[in-house]
Protein backbone atom coordinates (compact mmCIF):
# COMPACT_ATOMS: atom_id res chain seq x y z
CA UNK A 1 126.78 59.36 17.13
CA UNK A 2 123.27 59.87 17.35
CA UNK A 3 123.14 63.58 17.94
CA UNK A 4 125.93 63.97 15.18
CA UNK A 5 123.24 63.12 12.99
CA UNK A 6 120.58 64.70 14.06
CA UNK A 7 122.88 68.26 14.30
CA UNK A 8 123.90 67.24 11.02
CA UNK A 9 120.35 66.29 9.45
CA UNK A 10 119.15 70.11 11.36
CA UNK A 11 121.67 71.72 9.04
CA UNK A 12 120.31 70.45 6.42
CA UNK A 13 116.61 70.83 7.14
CA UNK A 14 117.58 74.79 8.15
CA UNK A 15 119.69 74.85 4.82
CA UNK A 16 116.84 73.86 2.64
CA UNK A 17 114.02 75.82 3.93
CA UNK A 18 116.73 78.86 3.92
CA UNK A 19 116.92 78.15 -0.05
CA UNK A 20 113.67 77.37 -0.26
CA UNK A 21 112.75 81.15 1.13
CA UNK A 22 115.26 82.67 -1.33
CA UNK A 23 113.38 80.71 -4.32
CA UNK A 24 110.28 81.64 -3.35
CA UNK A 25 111.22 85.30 -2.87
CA UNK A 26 113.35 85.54 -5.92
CA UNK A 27 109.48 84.45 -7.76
CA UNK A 28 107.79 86.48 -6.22
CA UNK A 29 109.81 89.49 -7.00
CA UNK A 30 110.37 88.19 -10.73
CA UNK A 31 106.27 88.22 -10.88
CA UNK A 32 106.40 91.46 -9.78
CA UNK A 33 108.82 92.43 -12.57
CA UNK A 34 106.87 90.75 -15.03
CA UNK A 35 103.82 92.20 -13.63
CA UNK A 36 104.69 95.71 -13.92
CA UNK A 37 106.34 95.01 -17.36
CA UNK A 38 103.03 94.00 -18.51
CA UNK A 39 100.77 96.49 -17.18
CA UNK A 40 103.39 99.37 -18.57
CA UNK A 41 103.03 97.51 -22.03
CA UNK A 42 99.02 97.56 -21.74
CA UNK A 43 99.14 101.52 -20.92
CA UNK A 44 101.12 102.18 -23.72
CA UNK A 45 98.79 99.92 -25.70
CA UNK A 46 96.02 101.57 -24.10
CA UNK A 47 97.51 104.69 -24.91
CA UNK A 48 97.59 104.71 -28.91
CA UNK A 49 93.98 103.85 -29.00
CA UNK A 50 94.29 100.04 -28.28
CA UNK A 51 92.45 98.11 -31.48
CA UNK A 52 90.71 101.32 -32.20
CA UNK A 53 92.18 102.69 -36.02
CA UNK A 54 91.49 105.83 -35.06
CA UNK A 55 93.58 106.94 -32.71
CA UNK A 56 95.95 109.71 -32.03
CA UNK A 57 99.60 108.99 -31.59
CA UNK A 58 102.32 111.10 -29.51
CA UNK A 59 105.53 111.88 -31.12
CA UNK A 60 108.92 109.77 -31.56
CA UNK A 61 111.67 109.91 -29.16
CA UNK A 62 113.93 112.51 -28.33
CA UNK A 63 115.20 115.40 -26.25
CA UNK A 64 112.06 115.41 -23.93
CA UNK A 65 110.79 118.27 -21.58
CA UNK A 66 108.18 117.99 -18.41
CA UNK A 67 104.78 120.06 -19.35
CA UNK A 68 102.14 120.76 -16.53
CA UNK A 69 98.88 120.52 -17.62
CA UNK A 70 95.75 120.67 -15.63
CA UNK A 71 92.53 118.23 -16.03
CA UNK A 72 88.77 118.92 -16.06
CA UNK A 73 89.26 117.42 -12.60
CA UNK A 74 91.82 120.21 -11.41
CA UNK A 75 94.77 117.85 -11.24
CA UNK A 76 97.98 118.34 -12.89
CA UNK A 77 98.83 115.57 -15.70
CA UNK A 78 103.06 115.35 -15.84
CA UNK A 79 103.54 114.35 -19.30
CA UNK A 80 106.76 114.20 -21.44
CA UNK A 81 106.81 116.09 -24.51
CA UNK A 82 109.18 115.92 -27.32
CA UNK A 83 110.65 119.09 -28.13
CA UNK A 84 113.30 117.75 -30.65
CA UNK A 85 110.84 117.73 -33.47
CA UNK A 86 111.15 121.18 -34.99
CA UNK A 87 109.11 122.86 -37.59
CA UNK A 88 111.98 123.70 -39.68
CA UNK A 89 109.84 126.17 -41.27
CA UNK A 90 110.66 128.11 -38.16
CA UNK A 91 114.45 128.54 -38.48
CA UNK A 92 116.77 130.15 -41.05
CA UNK A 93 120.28 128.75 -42.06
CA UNK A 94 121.91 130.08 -39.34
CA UNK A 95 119.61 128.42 -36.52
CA UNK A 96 117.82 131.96 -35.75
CA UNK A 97 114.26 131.23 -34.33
CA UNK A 98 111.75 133.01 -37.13
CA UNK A 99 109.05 131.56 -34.97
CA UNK A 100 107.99 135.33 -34.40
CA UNK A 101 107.02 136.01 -37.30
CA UNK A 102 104.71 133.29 -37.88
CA UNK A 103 101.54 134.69 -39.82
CA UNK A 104 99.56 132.47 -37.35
CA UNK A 105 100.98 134.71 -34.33
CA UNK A 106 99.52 137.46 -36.13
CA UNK A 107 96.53 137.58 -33.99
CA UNK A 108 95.28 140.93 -34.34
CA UNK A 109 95.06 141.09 -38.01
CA UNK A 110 93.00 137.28 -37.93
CA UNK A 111 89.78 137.10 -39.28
CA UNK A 112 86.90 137.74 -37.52
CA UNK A 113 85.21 134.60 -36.31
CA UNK A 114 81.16 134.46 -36.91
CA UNK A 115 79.94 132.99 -33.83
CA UNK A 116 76.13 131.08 -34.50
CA UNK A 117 72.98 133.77 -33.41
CA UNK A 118 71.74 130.26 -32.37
CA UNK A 119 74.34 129.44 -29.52
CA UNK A 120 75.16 131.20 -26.31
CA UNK A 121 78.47 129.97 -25.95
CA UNK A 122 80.43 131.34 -29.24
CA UNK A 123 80.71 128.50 -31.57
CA UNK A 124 80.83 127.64 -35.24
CA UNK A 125 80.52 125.07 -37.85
CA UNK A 126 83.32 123.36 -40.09
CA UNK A 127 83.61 120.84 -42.75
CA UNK A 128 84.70 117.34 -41.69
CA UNK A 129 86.20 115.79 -45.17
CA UNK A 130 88.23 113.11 -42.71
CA UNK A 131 88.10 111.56 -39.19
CA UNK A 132 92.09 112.38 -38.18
CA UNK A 133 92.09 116.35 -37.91
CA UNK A 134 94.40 115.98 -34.94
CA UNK A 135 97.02 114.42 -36.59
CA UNK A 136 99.24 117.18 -35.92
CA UNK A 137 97.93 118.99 -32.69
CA UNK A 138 100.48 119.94 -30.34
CA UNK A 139 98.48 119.52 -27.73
CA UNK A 140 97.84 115.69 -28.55
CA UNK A 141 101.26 115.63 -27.56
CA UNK A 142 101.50 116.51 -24.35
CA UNK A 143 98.57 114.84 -22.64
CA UNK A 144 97.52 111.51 -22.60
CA UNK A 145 93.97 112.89 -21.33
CA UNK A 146 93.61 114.69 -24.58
CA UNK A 147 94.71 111.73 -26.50
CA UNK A 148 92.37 109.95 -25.25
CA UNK A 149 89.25 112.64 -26.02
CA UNK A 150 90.50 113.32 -29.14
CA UNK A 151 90.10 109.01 -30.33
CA UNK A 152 86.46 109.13 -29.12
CA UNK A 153 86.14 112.09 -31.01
CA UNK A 154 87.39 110.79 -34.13
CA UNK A 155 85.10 107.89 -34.01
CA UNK A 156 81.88 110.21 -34.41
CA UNK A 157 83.33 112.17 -36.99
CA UNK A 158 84.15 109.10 -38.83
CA UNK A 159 80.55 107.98 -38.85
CA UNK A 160 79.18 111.12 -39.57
CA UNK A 161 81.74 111.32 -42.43
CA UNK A 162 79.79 108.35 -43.15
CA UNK A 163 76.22 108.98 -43.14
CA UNK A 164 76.32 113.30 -43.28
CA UNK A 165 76.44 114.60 -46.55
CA UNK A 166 78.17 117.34 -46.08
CA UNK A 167 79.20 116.28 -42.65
CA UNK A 168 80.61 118.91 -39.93
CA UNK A 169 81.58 119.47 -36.64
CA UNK A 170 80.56 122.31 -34.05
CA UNK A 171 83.20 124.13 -33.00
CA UNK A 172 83.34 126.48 -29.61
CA UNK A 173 85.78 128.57 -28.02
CA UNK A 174 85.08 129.40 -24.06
CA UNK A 175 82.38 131.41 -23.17
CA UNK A 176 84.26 132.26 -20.02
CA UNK A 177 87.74 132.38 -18.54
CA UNK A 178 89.50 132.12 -15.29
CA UNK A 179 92.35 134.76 -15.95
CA UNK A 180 93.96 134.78 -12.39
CA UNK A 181 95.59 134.31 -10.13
CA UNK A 182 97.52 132.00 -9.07
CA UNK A 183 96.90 130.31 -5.19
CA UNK A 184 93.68 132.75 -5.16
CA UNK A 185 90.65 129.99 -5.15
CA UNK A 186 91.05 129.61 -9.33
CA UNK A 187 90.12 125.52 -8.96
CA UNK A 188 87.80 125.56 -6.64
CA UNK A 189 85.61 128.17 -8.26
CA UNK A 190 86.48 126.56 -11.40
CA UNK A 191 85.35 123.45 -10.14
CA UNK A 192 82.15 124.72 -8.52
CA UNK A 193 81.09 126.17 -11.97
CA UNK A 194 81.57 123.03 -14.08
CA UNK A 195 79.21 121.48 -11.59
CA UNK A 196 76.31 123.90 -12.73
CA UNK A 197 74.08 121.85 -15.39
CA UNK A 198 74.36 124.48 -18.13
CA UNK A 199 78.48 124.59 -17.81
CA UNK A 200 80.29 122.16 -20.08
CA UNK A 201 83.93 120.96 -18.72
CA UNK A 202 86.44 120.70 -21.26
CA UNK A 203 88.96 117.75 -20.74
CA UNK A 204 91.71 120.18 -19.93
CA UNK A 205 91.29 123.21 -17.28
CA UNK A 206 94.65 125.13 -17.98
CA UNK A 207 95.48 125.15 -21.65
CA UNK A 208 97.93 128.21 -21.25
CA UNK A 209 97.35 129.12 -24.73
CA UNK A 210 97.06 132.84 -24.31
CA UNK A 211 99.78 133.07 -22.54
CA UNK A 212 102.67 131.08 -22.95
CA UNK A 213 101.51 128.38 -25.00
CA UNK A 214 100.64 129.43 -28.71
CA UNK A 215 103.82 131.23 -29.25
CA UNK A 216 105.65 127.90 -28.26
CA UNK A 217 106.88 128.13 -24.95
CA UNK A 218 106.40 125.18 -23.19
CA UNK A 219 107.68 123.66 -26.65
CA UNK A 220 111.19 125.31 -25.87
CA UNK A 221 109.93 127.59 -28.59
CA UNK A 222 110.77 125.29 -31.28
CA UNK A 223 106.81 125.62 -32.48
CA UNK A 224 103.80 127.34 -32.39
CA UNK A 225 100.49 126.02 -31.29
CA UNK A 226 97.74 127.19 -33.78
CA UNK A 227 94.50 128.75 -32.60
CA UNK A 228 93.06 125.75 -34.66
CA UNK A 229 94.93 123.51 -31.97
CA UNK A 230 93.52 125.44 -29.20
CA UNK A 231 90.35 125.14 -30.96
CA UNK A 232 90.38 121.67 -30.48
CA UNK A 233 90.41 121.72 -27.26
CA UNK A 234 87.05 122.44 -26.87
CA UNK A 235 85.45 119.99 -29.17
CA UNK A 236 84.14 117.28 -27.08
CA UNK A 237 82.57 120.42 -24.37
CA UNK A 238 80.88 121.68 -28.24
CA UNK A 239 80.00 117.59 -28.96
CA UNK A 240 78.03 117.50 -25.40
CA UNK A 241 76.46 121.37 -26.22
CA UNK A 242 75.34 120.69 -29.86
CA UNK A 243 73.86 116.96 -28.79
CA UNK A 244 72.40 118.71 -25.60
CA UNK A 245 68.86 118.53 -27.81
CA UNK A 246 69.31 116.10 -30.15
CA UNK A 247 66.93 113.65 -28.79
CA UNK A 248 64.29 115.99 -27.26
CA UNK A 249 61.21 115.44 -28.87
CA UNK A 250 60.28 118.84 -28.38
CA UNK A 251 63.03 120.21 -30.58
CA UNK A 252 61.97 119.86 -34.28
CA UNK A 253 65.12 121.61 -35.82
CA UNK A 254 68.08 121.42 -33.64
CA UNK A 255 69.58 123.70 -35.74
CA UNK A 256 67.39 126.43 -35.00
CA UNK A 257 67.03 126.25 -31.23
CA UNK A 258 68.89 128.33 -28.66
CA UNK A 259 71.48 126.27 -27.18
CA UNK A 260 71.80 127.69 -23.72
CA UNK A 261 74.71 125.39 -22.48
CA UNK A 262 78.26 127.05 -22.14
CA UNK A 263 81.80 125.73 -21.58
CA UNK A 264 85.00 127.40 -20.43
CA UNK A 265 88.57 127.41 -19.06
CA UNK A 266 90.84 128.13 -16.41
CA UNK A 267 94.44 129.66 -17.29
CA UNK A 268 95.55 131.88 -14.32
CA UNK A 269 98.88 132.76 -16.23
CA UNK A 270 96.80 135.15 -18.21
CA UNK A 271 95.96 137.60 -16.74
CA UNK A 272 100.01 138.57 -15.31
CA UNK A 273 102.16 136.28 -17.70
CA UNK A 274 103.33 138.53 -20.66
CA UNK A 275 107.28 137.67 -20.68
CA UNK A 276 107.17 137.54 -24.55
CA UNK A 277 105.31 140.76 -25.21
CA UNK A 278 108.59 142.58 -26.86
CA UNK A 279 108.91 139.78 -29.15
CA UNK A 280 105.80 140.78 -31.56
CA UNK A 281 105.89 142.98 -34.25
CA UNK A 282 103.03 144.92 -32.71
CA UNK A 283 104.83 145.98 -29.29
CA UNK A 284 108.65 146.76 -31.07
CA UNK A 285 109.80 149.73 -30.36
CA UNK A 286 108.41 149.95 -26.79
CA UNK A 287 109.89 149.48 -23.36
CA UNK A 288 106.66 148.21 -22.04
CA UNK A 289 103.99 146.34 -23.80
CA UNK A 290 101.25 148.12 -26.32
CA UNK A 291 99.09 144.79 -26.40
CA UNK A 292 99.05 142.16 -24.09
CA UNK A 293 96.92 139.06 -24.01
CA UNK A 294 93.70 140.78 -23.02
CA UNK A 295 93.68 142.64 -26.82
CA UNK A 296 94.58 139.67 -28.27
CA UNK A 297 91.32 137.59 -26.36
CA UNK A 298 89.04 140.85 -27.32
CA UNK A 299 89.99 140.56 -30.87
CA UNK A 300 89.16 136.87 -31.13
CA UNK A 301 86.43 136.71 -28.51
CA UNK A 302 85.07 140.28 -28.11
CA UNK A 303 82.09 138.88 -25.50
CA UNK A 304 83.96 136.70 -23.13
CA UNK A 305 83.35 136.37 -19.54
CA UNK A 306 86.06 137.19 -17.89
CA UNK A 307 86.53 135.99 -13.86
CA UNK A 308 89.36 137.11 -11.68
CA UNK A 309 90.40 135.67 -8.56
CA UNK A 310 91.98 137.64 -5.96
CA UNK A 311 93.46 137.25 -2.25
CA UNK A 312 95.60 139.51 0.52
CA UNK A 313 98.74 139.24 -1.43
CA UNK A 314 100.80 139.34 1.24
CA UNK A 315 99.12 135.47 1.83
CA UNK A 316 98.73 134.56 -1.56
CA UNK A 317 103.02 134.86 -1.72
CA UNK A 318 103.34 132.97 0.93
CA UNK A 319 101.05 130.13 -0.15
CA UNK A 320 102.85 130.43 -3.54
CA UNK A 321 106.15 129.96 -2.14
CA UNK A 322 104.86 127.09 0.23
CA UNK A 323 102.98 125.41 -2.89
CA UNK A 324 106.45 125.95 -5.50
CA UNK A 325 108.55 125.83 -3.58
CA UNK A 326 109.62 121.59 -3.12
CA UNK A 327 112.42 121.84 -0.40
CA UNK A 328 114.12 123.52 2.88
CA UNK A 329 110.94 125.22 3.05
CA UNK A 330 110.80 127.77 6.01
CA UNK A 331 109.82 130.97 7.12
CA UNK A 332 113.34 132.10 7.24
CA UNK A 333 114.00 131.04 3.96
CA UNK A 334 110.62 132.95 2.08
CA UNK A 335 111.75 135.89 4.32
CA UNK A 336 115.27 136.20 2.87
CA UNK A 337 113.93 135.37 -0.57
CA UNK A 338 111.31 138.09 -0.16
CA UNK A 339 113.85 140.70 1.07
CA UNK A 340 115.92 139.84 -1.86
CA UNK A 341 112.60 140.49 -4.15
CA UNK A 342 111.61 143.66 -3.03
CA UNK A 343 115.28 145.13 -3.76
CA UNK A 344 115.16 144.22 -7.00
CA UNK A 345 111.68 145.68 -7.75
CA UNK A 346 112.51 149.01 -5.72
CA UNK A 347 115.70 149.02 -7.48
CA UNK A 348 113.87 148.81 -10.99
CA UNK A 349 110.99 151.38 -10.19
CA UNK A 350 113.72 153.56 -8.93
CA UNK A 351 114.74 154.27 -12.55
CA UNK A 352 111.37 152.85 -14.36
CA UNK A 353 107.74 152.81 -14.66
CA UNK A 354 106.09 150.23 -12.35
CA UNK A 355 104.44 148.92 -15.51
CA UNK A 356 107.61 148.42 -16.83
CA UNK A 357 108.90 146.39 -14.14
CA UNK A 358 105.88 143.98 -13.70
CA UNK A 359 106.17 143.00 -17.18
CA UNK A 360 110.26 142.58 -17.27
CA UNK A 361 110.70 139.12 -17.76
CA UNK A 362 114.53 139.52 -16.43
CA UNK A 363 113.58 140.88 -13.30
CA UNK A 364 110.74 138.96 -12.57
CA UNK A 365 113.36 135.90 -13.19
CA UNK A 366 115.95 137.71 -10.73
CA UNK A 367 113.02 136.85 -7.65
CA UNK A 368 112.79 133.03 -5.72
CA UNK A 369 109.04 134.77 -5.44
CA UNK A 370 106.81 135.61 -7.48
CA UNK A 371 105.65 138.99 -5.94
CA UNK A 372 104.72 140.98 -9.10
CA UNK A 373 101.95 138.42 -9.41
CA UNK A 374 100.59 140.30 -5.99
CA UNK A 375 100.29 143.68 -8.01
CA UNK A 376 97.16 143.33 -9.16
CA UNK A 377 95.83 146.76 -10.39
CA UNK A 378 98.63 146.94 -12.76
CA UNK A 379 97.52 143.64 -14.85
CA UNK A 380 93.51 145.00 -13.97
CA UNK A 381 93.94 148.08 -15.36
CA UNK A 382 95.34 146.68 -18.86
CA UNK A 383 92.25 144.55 -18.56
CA UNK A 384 89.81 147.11 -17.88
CA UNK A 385 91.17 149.46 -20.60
CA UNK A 386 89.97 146.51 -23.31
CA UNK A 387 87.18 145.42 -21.93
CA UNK A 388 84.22 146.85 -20.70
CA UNK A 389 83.37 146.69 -16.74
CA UNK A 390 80.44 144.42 -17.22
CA UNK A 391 82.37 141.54 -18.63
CA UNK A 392 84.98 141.23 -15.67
CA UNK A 393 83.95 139.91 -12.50
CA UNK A 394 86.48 140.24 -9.88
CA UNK A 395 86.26 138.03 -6.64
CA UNK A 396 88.27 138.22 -3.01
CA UNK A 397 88.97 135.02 -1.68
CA UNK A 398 88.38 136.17 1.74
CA UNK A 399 84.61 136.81 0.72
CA UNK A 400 84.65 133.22 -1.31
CA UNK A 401 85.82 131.39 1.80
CA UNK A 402 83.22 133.05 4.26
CA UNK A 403 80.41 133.13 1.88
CA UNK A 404 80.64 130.69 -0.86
CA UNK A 405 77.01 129.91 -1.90
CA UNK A 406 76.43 134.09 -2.38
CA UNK A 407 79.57 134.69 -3.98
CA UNK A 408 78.44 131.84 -6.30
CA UNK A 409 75.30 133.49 -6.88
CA UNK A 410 77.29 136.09 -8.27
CA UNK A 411 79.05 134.08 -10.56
CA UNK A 412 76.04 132.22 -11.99
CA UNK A 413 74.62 135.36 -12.61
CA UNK A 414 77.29 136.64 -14.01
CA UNK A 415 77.27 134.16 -16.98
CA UNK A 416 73.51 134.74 -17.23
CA UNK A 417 72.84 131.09 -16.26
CA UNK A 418 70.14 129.87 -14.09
CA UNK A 419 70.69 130.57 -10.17
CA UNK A 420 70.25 127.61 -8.59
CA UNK A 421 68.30 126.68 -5.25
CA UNK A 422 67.64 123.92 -2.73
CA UNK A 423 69.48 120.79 -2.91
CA UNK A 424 71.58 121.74 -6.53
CA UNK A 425 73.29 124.55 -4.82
CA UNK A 426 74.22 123.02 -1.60
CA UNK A 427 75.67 119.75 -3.36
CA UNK A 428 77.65 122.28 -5.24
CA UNK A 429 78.97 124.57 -2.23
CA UNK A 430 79.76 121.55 -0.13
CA UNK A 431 82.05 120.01 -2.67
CA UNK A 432 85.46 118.76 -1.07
CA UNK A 433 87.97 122.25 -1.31
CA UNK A 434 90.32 121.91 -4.17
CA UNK A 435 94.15 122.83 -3.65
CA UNK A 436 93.90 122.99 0.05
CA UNK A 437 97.31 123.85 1.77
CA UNK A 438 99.14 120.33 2.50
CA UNK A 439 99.44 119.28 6.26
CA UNK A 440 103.70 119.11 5.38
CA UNK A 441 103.26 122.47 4.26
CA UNK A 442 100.91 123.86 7.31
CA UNK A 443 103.68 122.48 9.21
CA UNK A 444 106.20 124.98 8.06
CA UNK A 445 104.12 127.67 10.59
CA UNK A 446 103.42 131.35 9.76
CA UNK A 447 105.76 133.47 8.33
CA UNK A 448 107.41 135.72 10.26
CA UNK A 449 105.83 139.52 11.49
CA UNK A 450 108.58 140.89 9.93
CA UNK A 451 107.98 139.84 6.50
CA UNK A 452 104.16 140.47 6.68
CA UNK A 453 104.90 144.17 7.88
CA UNK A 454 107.25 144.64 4.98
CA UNK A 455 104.83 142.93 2.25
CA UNK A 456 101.94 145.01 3.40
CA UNK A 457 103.88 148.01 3.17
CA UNK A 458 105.30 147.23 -0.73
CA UNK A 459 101.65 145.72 -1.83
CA UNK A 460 99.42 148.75 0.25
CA UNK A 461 99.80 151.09 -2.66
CA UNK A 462 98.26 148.55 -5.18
CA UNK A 463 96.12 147.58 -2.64
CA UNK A 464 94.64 151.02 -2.39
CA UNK A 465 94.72 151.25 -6.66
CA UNK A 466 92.39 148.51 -6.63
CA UNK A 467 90.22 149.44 -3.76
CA UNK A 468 89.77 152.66 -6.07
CA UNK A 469 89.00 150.68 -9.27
CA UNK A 470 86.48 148.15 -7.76
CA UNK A 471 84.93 151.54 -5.10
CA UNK A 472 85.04 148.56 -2.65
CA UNK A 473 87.68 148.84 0.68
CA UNK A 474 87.62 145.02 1.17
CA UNK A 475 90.42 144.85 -1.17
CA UNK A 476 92.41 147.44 0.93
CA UNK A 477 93.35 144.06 3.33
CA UNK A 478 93.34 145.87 6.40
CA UNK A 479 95.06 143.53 8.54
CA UNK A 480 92.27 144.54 11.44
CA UNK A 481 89.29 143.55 9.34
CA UNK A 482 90.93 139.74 8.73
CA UNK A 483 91.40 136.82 10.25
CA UNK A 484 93.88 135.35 7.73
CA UNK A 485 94.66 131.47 9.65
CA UNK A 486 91.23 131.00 9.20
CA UNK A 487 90.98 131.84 5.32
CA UNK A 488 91.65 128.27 3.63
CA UNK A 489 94.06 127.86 0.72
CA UNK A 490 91.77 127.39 -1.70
């Protein structure tokens, strides 16, 4: 009878402590839900400028898209963007897009901009009659980051609306850009000129404007994104230049001293991304494009720096397919996708200019890889026939890798800022190596001889072009002269 009870009195004992487990982890996972409820609530909060009343807003619900952006930090920001919120200014009765004919596309008959004596870096004054002037920038839109720069902003203009009479704000485009290309070193020597005391960083690195972005692609081309909104961009890098001697008491008149500080920005879509060239008035008519975005940049900023970034192409394909590329990656797999590639470029310039081919859109599209972006005297010598020599500096990754501190040298000097020395530059060099190749993706191996033999042959031709242009055989890639697993994927 006794150990009836006892079994009995264990059942319950085991019973209770069993429910009293289940309560306690049905709490704790209810806190959790609770938790994360509230922290998504303060973000949002957060996120439309908290108590602030100036703050900038992103757009209503709807059909949303993924946009990429990249941070002054060099990481990417995945943001949803509305793209349901048409300009209906840009569509007839029938639903035809008239979004290429928007005056504001019209870039080579724009204004001229005068840029301040006063001011390295090319910048401007403008009336500020209210603190909101981003109420309707597209960018604003798709990154929280901005959203973020452009409340702070608003609070100085407010009090200078305040206390300025007339009150303005500097205004700046980059001094420099980062054209190209892609998997080439672009961050990391982005990031290594930022750090230079006379370089201002934007909030964004890769606004895309030139490219893709002002004629409303990343949009779904359902709007345009002004130069005024691109503009913007830059306001809180021409903030830090125009306060850079506000309080030195050595400065009498701000106004008149030489502001030495500089800020630019990193796109490397522009130098080979023209897909929409044929839809401008300017290049109808032609089966290749008249004007691409390098006329466009020397019409609104005829003195820009311009920096290319260049690597064995053969490698950079192969570390753009490994970066891109998010699944069943293998050496196989780029191999077939490269043999497919290179029939459907041979098959074009059988019958067309190579020109024409790089800067199809269709069969670019056609490729799993991106190997026109590997033909790099075609987009050079578009750039070279705009600008002259002296404003584009053209870098081998190879060279980067092995010598980093003289090939920054270079840069510096390039944009005519100080060269630094001692303990500035070496901080600088040593920083951590931006976009290195992920250990999953190191994993995948080499690819095979095969496909290097027949992506040296296709790319030796524009290999030698640009050997040519730059008098310099380093950028012939002889496969003797490197050793390429020891060149990191900067």
């Amino acid at each position: 009878m006794t150990d009836c009870v006892t079994s009995q009195l264990g059942l319950y004992v085991k019973s209770w402590i069993g429910r009293t487990k289940m309560r306690r982890i049905f709490t704790i996972f209810i806190s959790f839900v609770v938790l994360g409820f509230l922290s998504m609530a303060y973000s949002l909060f957060r996120a439309r400028g908290g108590w602030n009343s100036y703050s900038v807003k992103s757009s209503p619900s709807g059909h949303m898209s993924m946009i990429h952006l990249l941070n002054a930090d060099g990481f990417y920001e995945d943001t949803i963007v509305n793209v349901t919120e048409r300009n209906n200014t840009l569509f007839n009765k029938t639903g035809h897009r008239e979004i290429w004919t928007h005056p504001q596309l019209d870039i080579l008959h724009s204004e001229k901009i005068n840029f301040l004596p006063n001011f390295k870096n090319p910048c401007w004054y403008e009336d500020l009659h209210e603190p909101n002037v981003y109420q309707f920038n597209k960018y604003t839109v798709i990154s929280r980051n901005i959203r973020t720069t452009m409340t702070e902003l608003m609070k100085e203009w407010a009090y200078r609306i305040a206390k300025e009479k007339p009150a303005r704000r500097l205004r700046c485009l980059p001094y420099f850009l980062i054209i190209g290309q892609p998997k080439c070193g672009t961050t990391d020597v982005y990031r290594k000129i930022v750090k230079h005391p006379d370089v201002i960083n934007p909030p964004i690195k890769e606004l895309h404007w030139w490219s893709r972005n002002r004629q409303g692609r990343r949009l779904n081309y359902t709007d345009i994104i002004p130069l005024s909104d691109y503009v913007d961009m830059f306001d809180m890098a021409a903030y830090h230049i125009e306060r850079r001697y506000a309080h030195d008491p050595e400065v009498k008149n701000p106004d008149t001293v030489y502001h030495h500080t500089v800020t630019g920005e990193a796109s490397a879509s522009i130098l080979w991304e023209n897909d929409d060239w044929f839809h401008f008035k300017e290049n109808e008519a032609f089966t290749e494009p008249k004007y691409t975005s390098a006329d466009y940049i020397r019409h609104v900023i005829p003195n820009v720096k311009v920096i290319i970034c260049v690597r064995n192409p053969t490698d950079r394909l192969y570390s753009d397919y490994l970066y891109f590329t998010k699944t069943n990656k293998s050496a196989e797999d780029f191999h077939n996708a490269v043999s497919y590639a290179l029939e459907v470029y041979n098959n074009c310039t059988a019958s067309h200019s190579v020109r024409f081919c790089v800067y199809n859109r269709t069969v670019a599209y056609l490729s799993r890889v991106r190997l026109r972006l590997g033909m790099y005297s075609v987009y050079i010598k578009d750039w070279i026939k705009v600008f002259p020599r002296s404003q584009i500096l053209i870098i081998s990754l190879e060279d980067y890798a092995q010598h980093t501190r003289k090939i920054l040298n270079q840069v510096y000097s390039f944009l005519d800022v100080r060269i630094l020395g001692g303990e500035d530059m070496r901080s600088i060099a040593k920083l951590k190596v931006a976009n290195k190749r992920k250990k999953w993706d190191r994993n995948v191996g080499p690819m095979l001889n095969v496909t290097r033999k027949m992506l040296n042959d296709f790319y030796k031709p524009y290999n030698e072009e640009l050997a040519e242009i730059m008098n310099d055989d380093q950028f012939l890639w002889e496969p003797e002269d490197y050793d390429y697993e020891s060149v990191e994927d900067k």
